[in-house]
PDB file of N, CA and C in Angstrom:
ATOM      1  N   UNK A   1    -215.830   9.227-134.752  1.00  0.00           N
ATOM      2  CA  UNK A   1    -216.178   8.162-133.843  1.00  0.00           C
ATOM      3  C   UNK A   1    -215.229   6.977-134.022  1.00  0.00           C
ATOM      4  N   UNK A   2    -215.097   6.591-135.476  1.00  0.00           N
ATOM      5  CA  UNK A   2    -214.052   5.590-135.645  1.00  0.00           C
ATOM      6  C   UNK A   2    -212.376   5.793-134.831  1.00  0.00           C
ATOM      7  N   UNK A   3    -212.175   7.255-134.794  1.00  0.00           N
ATOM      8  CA  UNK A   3    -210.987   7.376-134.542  1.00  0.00           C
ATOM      9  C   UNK A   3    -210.932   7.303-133.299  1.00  0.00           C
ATOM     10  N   UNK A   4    -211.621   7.811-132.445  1.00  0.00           N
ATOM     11  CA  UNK A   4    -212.045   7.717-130.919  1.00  0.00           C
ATOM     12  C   UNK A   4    -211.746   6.078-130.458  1.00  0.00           C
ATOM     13  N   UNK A   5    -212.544   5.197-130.763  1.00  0.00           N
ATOM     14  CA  UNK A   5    -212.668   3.633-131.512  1.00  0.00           C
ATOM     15  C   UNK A   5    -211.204   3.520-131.505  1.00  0.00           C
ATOM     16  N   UNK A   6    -210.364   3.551-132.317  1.00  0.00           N
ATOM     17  CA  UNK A   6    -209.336   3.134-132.659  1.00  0.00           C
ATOM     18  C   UNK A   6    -208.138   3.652-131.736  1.00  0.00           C
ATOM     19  N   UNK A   7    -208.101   4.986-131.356  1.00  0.00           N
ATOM     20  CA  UNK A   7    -207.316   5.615-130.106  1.00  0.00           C
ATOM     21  C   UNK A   7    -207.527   4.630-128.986  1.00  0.00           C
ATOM     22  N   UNK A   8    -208.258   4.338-128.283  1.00  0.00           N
ATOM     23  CA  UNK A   8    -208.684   3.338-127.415  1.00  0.00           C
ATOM     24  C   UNK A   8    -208.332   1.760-126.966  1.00  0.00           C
ATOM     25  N   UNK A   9    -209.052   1.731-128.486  1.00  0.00           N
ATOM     26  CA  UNK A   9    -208.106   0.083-128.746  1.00  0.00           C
ATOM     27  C   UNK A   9    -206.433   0.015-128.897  1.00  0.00           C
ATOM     28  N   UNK A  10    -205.992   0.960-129.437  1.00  0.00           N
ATOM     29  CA  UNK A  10    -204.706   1.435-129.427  1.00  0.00           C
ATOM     30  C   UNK A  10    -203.891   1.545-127.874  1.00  0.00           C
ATOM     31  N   UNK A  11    -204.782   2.491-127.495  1.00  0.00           N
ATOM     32  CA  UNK A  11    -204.236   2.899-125.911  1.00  0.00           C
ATOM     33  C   UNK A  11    -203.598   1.529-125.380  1.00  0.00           C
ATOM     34  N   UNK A  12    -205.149   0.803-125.407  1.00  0.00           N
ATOM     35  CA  UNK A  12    -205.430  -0.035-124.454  1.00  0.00           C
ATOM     36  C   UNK A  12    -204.280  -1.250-124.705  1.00  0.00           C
ATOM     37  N   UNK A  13    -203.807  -1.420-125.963  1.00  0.00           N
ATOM     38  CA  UNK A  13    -202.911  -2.083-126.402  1.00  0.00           C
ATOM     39  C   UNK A  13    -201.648  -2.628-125.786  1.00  0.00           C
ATOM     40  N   UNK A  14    -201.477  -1.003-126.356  1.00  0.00           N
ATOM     41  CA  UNK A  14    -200.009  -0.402-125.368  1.00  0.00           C
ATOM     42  C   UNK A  14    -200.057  -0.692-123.602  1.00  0.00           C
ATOM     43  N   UNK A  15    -200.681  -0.563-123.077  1.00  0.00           N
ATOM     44  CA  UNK A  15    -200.732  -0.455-121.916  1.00  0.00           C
ATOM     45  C   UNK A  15    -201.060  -2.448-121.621  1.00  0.00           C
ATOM     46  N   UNK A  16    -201.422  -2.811-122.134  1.00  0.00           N
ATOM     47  CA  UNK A  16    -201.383  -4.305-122.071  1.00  0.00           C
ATOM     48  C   UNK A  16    -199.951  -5.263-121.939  1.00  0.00           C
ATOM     49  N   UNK A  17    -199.165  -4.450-123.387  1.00  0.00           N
ATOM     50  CA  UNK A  17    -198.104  -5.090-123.364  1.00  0.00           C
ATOM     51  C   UNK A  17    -196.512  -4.264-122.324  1.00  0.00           C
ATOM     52  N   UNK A  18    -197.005  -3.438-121.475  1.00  0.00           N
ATOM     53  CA  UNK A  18    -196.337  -3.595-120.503  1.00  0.00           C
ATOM     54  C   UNK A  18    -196.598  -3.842-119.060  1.00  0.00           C
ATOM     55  N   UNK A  19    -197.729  -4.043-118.966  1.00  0.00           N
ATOM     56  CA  UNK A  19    -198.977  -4.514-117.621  1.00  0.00           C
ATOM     57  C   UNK A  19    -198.284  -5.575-116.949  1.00  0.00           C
ATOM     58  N   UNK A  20    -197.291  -6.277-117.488  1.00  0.00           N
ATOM     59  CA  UNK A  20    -196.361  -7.075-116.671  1.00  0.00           C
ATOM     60  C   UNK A  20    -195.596  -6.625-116.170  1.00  0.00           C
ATOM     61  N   UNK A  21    -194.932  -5.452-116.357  1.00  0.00           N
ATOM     62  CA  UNK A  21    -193.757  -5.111-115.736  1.00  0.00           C
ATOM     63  C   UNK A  21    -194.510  -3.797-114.565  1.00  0.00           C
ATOM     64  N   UNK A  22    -195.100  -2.809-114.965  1.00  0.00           N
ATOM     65  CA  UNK A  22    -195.896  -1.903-113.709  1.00  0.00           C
ATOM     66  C   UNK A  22    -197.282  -1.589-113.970  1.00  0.00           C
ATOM     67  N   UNK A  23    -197.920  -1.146-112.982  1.00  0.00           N
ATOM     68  CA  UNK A  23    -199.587  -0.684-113.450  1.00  0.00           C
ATOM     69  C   UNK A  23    -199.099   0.860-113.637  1.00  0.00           C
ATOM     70  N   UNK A  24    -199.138   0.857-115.434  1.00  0.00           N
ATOM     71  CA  UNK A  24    -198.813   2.290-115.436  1.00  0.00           C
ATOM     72  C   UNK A  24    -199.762   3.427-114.901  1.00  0.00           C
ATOM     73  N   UNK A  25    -201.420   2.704-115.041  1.00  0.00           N
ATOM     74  CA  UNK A  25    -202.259   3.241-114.547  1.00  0.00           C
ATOM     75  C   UNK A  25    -202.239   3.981-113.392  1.00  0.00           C
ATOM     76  N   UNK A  26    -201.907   3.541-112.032  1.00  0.00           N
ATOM     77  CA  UNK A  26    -201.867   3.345-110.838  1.00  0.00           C
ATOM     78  C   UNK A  26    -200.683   4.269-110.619  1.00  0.00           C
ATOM     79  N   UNK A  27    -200.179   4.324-111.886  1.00  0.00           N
ATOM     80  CA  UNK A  27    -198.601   5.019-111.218  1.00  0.00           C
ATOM     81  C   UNK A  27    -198.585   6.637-112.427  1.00  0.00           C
ATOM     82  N   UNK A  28    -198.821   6.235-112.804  1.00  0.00           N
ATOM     83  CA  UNK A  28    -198.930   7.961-113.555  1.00  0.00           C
ATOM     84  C   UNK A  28    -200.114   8.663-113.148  1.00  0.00           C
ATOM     85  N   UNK A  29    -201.236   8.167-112.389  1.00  0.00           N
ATOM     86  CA  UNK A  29    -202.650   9.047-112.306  1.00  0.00           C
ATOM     87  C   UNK A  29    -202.153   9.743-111.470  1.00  0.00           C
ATOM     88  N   UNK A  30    -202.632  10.958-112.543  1.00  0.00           N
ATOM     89  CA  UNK A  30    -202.248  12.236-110.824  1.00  0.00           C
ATOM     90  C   UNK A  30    -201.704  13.841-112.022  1.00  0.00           C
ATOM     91  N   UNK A  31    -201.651  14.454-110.841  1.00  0.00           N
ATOM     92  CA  UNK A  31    -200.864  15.981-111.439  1.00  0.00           C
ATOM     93  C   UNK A  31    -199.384  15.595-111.092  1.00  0.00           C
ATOM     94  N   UNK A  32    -199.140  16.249-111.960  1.00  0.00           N
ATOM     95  CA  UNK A  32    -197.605  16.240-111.598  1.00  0.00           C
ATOM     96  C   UNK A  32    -197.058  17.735-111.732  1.00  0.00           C
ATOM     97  N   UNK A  33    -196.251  18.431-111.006  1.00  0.00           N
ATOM     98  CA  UNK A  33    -195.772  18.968-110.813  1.00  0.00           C
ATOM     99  C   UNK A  33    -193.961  19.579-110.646  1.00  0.00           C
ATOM    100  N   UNK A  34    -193.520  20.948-111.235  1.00  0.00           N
ATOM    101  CA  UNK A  34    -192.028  20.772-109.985  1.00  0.00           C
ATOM    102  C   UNK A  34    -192.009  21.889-109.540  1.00  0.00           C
ATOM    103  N   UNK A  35    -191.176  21.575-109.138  1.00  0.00           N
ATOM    104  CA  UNK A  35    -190.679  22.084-107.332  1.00  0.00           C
ATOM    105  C   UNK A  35    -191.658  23.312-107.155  1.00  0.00           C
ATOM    106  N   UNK A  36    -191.626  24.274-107.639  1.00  0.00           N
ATOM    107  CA  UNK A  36    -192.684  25.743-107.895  1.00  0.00           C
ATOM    108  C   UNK A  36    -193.705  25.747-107.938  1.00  0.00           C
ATOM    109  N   UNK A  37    -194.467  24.609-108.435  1.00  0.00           N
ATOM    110  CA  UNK A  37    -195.915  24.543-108.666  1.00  0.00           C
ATOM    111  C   UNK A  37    -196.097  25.074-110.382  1.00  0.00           C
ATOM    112  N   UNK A  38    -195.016  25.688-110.813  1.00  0.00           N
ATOM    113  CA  UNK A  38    -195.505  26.929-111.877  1.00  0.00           C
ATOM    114  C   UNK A  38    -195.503  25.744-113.080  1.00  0.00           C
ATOM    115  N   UNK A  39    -194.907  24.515-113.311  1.00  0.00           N
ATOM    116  CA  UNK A  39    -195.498  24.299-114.488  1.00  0.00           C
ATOM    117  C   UNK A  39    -196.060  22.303-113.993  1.00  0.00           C
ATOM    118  N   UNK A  40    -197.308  22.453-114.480  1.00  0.00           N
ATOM    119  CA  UNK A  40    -197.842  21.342-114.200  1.00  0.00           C
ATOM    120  C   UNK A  40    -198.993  20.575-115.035  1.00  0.00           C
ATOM    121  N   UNK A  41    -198.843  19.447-115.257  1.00  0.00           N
ATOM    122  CA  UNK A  41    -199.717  18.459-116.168  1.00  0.00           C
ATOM    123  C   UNK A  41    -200.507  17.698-115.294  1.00  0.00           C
ATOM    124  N   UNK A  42    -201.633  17.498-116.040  1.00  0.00           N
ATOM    125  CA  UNK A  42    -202.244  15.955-115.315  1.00  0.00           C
ATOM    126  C   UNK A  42    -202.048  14.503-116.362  1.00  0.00           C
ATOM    127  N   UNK A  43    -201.959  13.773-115.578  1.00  0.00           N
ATOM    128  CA  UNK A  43    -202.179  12.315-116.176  1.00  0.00           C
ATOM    129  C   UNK A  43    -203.362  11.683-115.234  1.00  0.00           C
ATOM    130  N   UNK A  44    -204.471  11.896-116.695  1.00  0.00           N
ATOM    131  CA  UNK A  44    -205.741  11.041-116.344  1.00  0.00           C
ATOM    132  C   UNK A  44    -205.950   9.551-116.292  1.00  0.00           C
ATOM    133  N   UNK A  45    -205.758   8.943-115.590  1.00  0.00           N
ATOM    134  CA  UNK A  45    -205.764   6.871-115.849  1.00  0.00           C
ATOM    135  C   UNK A  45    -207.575   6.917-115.742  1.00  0.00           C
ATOM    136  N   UNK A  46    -208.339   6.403-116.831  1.00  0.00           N
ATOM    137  CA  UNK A  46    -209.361   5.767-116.949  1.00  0.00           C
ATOM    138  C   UNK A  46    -210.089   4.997-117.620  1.00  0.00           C
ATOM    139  N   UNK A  47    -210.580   3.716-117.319  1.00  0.00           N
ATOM    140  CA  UNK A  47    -210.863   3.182-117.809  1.00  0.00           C
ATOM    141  C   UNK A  47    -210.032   2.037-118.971  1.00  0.00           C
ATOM    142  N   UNK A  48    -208.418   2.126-118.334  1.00  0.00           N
ATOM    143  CA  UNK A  48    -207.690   1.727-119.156  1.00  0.00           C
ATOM    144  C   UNK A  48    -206.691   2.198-119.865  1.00  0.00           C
ATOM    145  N   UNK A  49    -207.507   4.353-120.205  1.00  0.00           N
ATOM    146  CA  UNK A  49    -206.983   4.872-120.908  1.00  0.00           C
ATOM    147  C   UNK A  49    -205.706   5.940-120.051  1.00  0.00           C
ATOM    148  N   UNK A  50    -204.927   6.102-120.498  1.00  0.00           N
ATOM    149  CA  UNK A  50    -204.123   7.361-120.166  1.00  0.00           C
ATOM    150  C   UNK A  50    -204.305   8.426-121.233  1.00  0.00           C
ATOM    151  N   UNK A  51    -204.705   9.671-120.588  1.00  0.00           N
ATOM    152  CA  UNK A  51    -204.832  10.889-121.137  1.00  0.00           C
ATOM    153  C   UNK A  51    -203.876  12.222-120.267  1.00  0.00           C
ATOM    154  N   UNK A  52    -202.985  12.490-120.836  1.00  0.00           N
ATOM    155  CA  UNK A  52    -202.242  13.651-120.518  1.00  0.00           C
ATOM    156  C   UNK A  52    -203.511  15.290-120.928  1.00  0.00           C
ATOM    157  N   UNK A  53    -203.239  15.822-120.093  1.00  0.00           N
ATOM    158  CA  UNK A  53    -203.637  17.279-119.912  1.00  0.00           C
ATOM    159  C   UNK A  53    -203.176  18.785-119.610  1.00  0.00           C
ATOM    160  N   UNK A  54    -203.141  19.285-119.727  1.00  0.00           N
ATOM    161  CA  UNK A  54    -202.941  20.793-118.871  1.00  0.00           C
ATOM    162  C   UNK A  54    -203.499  21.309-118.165  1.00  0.00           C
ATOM    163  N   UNK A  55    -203.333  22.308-117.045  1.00  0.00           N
ATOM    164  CA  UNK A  55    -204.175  22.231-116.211  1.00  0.00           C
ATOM    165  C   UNK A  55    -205.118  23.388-116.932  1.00  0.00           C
ATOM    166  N   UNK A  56    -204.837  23.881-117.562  1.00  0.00           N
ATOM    167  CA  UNK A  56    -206.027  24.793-118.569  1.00  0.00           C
ATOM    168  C   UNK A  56    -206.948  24.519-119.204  1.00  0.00           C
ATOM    169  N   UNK A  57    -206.832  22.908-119.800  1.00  0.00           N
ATOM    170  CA  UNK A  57    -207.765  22.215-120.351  1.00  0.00           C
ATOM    171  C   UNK A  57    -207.196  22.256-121.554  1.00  0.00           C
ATOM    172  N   UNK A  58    -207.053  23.544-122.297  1.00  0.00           N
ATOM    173  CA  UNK A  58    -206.419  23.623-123.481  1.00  0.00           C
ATOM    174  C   UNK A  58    -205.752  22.788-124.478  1.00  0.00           C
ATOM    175  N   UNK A  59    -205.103  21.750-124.095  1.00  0.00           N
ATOM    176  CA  UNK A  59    -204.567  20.740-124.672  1.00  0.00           C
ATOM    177  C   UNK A  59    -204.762  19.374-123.767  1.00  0.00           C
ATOM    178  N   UNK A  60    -205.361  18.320-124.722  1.00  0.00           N
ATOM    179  CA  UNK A  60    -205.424  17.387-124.230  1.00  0.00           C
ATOM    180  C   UNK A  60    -205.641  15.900-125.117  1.00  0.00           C
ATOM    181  N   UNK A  61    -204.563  14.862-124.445  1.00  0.00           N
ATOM    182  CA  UNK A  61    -204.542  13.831-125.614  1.00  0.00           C
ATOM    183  C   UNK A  61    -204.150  12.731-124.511  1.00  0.00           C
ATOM    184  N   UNK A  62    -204.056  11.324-125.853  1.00  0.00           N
ATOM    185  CA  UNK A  62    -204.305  10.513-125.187  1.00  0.00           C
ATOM    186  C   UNK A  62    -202.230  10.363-125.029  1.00  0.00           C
ATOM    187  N   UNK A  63    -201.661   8.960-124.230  1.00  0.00           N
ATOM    188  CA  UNK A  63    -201.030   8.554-123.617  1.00  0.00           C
ATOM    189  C   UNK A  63    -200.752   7.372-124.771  1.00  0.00           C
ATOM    190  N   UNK A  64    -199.504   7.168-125.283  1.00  0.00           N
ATOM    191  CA  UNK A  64    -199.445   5.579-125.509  1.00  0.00           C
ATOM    192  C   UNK A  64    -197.757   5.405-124.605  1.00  0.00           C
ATOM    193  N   UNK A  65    -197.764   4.068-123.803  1.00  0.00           N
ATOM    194  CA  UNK A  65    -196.738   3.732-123.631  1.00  0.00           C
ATOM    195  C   UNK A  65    -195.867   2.984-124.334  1.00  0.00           C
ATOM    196  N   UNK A  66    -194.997   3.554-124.894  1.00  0.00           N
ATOM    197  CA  UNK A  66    -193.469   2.688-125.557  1.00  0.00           C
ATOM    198  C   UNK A  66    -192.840   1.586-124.723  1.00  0.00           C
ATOM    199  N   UNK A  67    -192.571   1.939-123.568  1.00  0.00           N
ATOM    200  CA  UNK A  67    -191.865   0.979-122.888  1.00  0.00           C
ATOM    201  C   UNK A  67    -191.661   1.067-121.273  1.00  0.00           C
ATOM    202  N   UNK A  68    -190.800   0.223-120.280  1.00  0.00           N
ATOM    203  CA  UNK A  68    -190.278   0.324-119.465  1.00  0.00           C
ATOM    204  C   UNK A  68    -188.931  -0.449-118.977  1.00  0.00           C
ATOM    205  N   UNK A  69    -188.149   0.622-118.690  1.00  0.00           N
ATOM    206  CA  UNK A  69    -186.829  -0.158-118.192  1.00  0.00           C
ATOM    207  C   UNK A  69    -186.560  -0.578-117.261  1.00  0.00           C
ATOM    208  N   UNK A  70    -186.803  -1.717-116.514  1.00  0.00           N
ATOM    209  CA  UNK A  70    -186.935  -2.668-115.288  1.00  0.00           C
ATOM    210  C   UNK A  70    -185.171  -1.899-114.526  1.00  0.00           C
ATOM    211  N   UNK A  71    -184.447  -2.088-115.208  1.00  0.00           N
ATOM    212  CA  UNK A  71    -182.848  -1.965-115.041  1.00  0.00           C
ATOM    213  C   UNK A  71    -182.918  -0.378-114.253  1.00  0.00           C
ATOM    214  N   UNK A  72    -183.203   0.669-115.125  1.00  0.00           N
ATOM    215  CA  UNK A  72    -182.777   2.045-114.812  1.00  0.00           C
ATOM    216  C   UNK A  72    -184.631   2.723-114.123  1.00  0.00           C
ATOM    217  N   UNK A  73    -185.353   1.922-114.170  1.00  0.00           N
ATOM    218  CA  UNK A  73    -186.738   2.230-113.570  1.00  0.00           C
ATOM    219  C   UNK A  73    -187.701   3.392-114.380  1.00  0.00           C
ATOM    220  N   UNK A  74    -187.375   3.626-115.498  1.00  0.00           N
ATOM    221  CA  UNK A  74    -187.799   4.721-116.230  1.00  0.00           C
ATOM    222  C   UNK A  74    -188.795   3.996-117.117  1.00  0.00           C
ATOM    223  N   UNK A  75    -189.779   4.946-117.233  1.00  0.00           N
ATOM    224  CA  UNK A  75    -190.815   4.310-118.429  1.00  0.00           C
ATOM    225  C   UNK A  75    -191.066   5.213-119.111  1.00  0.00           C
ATOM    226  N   UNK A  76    -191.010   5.048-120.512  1.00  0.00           N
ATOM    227  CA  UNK A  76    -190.677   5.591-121.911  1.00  0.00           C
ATOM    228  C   UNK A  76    -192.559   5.790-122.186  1.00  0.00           C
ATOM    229  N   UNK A  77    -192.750   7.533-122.642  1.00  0.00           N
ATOM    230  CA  UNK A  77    -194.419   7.294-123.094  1.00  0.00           C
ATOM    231  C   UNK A  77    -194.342   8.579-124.166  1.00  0.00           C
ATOM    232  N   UNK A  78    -195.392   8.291-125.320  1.00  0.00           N
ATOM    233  CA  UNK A  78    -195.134   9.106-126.155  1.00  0.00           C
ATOM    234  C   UNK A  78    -196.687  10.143-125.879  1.00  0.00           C
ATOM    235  N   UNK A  79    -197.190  11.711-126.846  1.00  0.00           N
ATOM    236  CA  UNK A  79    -198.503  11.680-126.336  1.00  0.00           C
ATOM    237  C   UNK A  79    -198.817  11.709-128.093  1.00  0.00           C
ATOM    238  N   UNK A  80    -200.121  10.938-128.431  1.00  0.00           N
ATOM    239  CA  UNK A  80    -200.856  10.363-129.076  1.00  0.00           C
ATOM    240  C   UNK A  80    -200.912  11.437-130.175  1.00  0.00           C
ATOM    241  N   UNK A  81    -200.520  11.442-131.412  1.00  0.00           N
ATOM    242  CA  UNK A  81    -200.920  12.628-132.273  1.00  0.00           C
ATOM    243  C   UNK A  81    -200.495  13.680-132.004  1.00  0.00           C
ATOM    244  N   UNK A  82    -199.277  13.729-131.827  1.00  0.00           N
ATOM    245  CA  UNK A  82    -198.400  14.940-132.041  1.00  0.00           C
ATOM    246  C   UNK A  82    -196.809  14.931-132.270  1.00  0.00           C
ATOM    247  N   UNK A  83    -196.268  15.997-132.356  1.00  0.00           N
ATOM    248  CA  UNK A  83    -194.915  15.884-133.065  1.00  0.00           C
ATOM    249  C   UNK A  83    -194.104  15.581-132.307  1.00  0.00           C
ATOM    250  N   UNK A  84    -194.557  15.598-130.702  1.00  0.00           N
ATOM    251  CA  UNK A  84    -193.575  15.388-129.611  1.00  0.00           C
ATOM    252  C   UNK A  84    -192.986  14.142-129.291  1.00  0.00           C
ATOM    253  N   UNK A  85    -191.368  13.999-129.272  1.00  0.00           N
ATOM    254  CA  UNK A  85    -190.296  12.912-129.222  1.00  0.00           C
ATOM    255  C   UNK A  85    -190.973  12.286-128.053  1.00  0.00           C
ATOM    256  N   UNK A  86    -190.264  11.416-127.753  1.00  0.00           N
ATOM    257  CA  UNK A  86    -190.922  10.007-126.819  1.00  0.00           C
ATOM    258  C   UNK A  86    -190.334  10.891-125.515  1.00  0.00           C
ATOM    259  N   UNK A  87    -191.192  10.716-124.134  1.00  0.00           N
ATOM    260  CA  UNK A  87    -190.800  11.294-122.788  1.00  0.00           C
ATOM    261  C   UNK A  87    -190.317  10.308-121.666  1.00  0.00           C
ATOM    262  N   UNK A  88    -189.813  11.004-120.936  1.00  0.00           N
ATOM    263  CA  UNK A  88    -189.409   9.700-119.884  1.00  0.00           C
ATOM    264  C   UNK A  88    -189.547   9.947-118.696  1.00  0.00           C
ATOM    265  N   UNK A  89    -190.093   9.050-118.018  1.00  0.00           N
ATOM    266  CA  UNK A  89    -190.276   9.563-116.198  1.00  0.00           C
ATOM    267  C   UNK A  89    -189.531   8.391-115.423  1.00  0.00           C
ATOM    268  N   UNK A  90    -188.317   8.747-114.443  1.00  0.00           N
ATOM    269  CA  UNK A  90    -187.613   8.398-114.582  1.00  0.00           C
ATOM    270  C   UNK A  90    -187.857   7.796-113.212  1.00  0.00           C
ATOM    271  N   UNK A  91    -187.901   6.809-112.489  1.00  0.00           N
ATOM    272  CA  UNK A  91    -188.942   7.038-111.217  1.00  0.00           C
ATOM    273  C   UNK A  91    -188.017   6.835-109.957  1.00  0.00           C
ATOM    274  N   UNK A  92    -188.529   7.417-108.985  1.00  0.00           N
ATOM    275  CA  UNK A  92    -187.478   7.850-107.793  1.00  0.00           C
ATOM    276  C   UNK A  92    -187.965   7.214-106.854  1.00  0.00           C
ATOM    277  N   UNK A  93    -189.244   7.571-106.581  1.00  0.00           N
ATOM    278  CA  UNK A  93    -189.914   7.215-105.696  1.00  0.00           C
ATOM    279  C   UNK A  93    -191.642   7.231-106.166  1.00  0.00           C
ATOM    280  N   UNK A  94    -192.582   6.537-105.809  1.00  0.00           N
ATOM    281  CA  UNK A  94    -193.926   6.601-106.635  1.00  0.00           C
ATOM    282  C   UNK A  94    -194.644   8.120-106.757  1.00  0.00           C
ATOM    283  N   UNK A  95    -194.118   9.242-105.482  1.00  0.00           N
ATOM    284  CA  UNK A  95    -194.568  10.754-106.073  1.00  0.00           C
ATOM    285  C   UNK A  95    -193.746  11.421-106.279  1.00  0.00           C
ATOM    286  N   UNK A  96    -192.501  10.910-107.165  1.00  0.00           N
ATOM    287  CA  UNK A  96    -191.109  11.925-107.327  1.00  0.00           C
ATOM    288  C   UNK A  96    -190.449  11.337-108.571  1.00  0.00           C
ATOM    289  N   UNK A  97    -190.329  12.408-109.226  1.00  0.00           N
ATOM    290  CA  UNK A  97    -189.620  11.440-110.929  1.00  0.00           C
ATOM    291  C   UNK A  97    -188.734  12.528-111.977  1.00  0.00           C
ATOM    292  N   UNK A  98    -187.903  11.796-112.479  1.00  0.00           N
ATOM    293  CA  UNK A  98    -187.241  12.728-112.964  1.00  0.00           C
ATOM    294  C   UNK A  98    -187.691  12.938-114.151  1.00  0.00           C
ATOM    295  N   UNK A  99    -188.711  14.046-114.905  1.00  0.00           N
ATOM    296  CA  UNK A  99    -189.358  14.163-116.273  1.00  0.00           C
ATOM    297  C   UNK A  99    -188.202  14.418-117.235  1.00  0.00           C
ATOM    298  N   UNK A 100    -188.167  13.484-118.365  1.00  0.00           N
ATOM    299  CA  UNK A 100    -187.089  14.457-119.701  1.00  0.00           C
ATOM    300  C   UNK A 100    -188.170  14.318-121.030  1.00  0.00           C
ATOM    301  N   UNK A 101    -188.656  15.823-121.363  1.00  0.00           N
ATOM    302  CA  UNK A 101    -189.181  15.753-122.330  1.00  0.00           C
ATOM    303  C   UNK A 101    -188.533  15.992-123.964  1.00  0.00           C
ATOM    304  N   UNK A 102    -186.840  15.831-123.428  1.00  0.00           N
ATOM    305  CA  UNK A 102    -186.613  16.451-124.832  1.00  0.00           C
ATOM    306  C   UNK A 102    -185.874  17.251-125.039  1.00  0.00           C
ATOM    307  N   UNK A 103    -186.586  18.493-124.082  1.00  0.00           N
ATOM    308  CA  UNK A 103    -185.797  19.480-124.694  1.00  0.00           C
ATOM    309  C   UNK A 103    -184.945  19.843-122.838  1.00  0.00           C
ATOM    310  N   UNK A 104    -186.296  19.397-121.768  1.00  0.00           N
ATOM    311  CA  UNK A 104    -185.227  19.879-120.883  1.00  0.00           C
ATOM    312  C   UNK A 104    -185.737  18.767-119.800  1.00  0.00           C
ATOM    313  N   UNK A 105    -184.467  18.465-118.676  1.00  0.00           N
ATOM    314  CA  UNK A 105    -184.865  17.606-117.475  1.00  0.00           C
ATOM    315  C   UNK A 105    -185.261  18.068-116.402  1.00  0.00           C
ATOM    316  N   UNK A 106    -186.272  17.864-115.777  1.00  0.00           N
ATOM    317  CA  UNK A 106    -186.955  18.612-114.546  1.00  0.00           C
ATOM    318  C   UNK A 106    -186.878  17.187-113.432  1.00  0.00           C
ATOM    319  N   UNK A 107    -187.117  17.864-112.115  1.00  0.00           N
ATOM    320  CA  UNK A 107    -187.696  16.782-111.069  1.00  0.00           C
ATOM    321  C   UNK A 107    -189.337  17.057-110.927  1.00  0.00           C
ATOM    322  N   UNK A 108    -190.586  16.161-111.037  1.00  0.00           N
ATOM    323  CA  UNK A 108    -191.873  16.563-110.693  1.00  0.00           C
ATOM    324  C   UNK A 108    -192.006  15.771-109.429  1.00  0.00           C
ATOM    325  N   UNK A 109    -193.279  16.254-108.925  1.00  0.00           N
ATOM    326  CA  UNK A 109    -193.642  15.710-108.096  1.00  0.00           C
ATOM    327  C   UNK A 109    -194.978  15.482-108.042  1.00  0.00           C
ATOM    328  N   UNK A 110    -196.060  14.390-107.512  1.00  0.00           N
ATOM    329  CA  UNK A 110    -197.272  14.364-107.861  1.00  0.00           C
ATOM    330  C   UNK A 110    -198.156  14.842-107.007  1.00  0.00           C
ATOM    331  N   UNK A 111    -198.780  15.657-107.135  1.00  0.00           N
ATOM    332  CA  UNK A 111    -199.481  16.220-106.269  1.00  0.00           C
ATOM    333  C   UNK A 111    -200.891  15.685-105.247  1.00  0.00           C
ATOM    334  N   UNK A 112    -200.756  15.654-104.002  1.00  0.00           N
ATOM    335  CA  UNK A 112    -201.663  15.202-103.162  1.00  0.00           C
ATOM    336  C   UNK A 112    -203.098  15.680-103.666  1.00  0.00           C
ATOM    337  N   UNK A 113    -204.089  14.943-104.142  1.00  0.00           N
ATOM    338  CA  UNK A 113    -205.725  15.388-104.059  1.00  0.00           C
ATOM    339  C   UNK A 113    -206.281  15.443-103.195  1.00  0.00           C
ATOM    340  N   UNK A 114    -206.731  16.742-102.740  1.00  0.00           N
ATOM    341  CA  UNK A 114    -207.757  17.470-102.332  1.00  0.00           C
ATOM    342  C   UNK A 114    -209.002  16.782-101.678  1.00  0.00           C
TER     343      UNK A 114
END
């Protein structure tokens, strides 16, 4: 419960100290997708929090944001408790972005709800 508690306040942190520059909220909620459909994540915005997902359910964590680059439009986000290097969505347009997780660069796109 404490850690739950502390993920939160954490989140919420992060997402404070770049709330001046975009509503990351507003702008990451959604599936994202590329071009194929075949590989795709969600980013949950609630309540403050960002939670990354799969669409399997299978894995799921929270969101902290590192940063954003006003200059090159990319915002830097890591996911919460795990080994994975910092990601970048690189933004094109508000449902089109260029993902680099690292190991490879994709174009996603966010998918219209239903």
């Amino acid at each position: 419960m404490l850690r739950i508690i502390f993920l939160k306040v954490f989140l919420l942190f992060s997402l404070v100290l770049t709330a001046q520059n975009f509503n990351s909220s507003e702008f990451l909620d959604g599936q994202w997708c590329d071009k194929d459909k075949a590989d795709c994540f969600n980013i949950i915005a609630t309540d403050g929090l960002l939670i990354y997902e799969t669409l399997t359910g299978d894995f799921r964590t929270g969101i902290e944001i590192i940063g954003y680059d006003e200059k090159t439009e990319t915002i830097f986000w890591e996911l919460v408790r795990t080994s994975k290097k910092t990601n970048r969505f690189k933004i094109l347009n508000p449902n089109k972005v260029e993902f680099d997780n690292n190991n490879r660069r994709t174009i996603l796109y966010r998918q219209k709800k239903e």
